[in-house]
C-alpha atoms as a PDB file:
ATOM      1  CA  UNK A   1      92.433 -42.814-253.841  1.00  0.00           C
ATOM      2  CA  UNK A   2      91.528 -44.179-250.259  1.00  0.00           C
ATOM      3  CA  UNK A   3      90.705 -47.706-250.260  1.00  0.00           C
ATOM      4  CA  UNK A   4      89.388 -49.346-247.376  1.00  0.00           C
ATOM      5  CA  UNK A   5      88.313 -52.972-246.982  1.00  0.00           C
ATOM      6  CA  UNK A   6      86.651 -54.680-244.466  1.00  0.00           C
ATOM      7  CA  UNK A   7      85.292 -58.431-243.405  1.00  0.00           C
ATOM      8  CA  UNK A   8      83.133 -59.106-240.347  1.00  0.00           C
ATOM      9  CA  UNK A   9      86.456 -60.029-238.024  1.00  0.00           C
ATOM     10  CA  UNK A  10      88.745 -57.693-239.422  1.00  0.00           C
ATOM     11  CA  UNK A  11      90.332 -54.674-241.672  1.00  0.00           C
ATOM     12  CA  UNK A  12      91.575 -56.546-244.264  1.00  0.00           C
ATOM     13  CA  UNK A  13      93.278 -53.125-246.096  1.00  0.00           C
ATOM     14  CA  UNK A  14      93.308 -49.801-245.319  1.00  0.00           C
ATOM     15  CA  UNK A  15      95.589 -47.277-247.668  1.00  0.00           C
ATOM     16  CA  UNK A  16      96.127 -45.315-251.330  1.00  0.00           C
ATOM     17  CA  UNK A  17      96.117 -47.221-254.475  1.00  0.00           C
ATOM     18  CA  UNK A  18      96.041 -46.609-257.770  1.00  0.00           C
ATOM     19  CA  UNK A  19      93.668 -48.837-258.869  1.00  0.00           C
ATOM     20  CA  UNK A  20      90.790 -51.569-257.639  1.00  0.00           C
ATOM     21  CA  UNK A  21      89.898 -54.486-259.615  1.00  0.00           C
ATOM     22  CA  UNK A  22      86.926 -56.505-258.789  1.00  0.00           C
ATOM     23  CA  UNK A  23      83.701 -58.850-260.388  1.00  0.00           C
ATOM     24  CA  UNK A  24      80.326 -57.687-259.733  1.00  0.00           C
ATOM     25  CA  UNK A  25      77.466 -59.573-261.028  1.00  0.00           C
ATOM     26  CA  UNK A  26      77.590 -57.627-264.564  1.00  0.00           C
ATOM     27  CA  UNK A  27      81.255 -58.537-264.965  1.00  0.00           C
ATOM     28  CA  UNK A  28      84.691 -57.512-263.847  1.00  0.00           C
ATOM     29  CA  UNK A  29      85.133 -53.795-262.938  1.00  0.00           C
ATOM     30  CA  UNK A  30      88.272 -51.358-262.451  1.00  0.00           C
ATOM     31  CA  UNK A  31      87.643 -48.561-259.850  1.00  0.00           C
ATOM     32  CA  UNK A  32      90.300 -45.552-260.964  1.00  0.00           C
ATOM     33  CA  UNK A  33      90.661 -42.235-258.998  1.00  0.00           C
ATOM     34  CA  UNK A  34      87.414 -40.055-259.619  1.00  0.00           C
ATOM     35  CA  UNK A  35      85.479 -42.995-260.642  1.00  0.00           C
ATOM     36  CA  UNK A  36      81.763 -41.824-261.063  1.00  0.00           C
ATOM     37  CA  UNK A  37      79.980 -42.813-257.360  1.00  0.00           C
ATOM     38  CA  UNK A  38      78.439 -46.189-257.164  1.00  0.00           C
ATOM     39  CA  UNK A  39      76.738 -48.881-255.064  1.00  0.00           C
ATOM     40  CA  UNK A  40      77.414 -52.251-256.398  1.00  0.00           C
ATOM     41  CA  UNK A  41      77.584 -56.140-255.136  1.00  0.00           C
ATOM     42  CA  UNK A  42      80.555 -57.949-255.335  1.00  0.00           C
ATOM     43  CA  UNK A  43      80.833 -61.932-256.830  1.00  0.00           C
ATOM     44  CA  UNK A  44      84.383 -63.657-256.043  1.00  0.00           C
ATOM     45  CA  UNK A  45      86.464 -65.034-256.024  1.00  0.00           C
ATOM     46  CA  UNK A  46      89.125 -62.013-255.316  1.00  0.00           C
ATOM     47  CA  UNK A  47      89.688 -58.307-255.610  1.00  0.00           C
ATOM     48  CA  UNK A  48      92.802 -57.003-256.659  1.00  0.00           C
ATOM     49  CA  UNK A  49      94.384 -53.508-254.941  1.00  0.00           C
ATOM     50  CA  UNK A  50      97.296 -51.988-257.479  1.00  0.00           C
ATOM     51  CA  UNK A  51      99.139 -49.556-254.996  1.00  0.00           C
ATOM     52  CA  UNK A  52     100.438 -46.634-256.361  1.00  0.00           C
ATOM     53  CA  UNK A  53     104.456 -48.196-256.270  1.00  0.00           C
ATOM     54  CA  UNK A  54     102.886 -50.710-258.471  1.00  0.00           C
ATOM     55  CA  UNK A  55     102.535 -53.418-255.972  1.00  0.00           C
ATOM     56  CA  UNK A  56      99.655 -55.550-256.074  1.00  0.00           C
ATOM     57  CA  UNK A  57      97.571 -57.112-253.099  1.00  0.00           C
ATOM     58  CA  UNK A  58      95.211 -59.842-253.600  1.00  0.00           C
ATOM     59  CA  UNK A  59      92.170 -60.550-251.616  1.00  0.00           C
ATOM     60  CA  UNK A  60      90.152 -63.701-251.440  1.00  0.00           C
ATOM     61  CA  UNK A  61      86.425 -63.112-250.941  1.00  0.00           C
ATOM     62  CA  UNK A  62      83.178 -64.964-251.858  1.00  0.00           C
ATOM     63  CA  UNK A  63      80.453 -62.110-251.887  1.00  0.00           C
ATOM     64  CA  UNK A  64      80.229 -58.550-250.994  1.00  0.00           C
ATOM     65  CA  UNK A  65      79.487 -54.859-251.899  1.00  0.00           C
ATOM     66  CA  UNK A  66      81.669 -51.439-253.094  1.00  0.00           C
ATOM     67  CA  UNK A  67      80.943 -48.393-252.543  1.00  0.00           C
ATOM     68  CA  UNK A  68      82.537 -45.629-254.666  1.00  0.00           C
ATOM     69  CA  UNK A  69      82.069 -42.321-252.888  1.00  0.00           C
ATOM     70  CA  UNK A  70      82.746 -38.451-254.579  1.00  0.00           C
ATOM     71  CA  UNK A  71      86.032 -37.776-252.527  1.00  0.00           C
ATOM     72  CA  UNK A  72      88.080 -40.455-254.307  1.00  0.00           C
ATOM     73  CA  UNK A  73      87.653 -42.904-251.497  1.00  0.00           C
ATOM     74  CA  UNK A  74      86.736 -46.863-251.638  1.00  0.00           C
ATOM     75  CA  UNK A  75      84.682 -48.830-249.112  1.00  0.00           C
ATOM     76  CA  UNK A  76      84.369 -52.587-249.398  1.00  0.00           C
ATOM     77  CA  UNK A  77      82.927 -55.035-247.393  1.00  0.00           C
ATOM     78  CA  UNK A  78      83.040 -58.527-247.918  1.00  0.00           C
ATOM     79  CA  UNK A  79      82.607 -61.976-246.091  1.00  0.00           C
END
């Protein structure tokens, strides 16, 4: 899937991965590849993108929001 995330400066990630890992106020979450769409906030204090050659980048955020649209793609912005 397409993952793209974003802070107010900068593109913090743009690429595939595998899988997104993340906390929203309910409790962590794990965005896979056809993940039903959503609209959620985000709570920190990272997220977690597992690329699809298993490599892992990890993102430091405080607050934000996901957005999980139909064509396997990933928007997140966060500050």
């Amino acid at each position: 899937m397409r993952v793209s995330i974003y802070s107010i400066q900068q593109t913090l990630y743009e690429g595939e991965a595998e899988k997104v890992i993340c906390r929203t106020s309910l409790g962590q979450m794990t965005v896979l590849d056809r993940h039903i769409p959503l609209v959620s906030s985000l709570t920190g204090p990272s997220i977690e993108v597992v690329k699809r050659d298993r490599g892992r980048e990890k993102i430091d955020m405080r607050s934000g929001f996901i957005e999980v649209r139909p064509e396997s793609e990933v928007v997140i912005l966060i500050n």
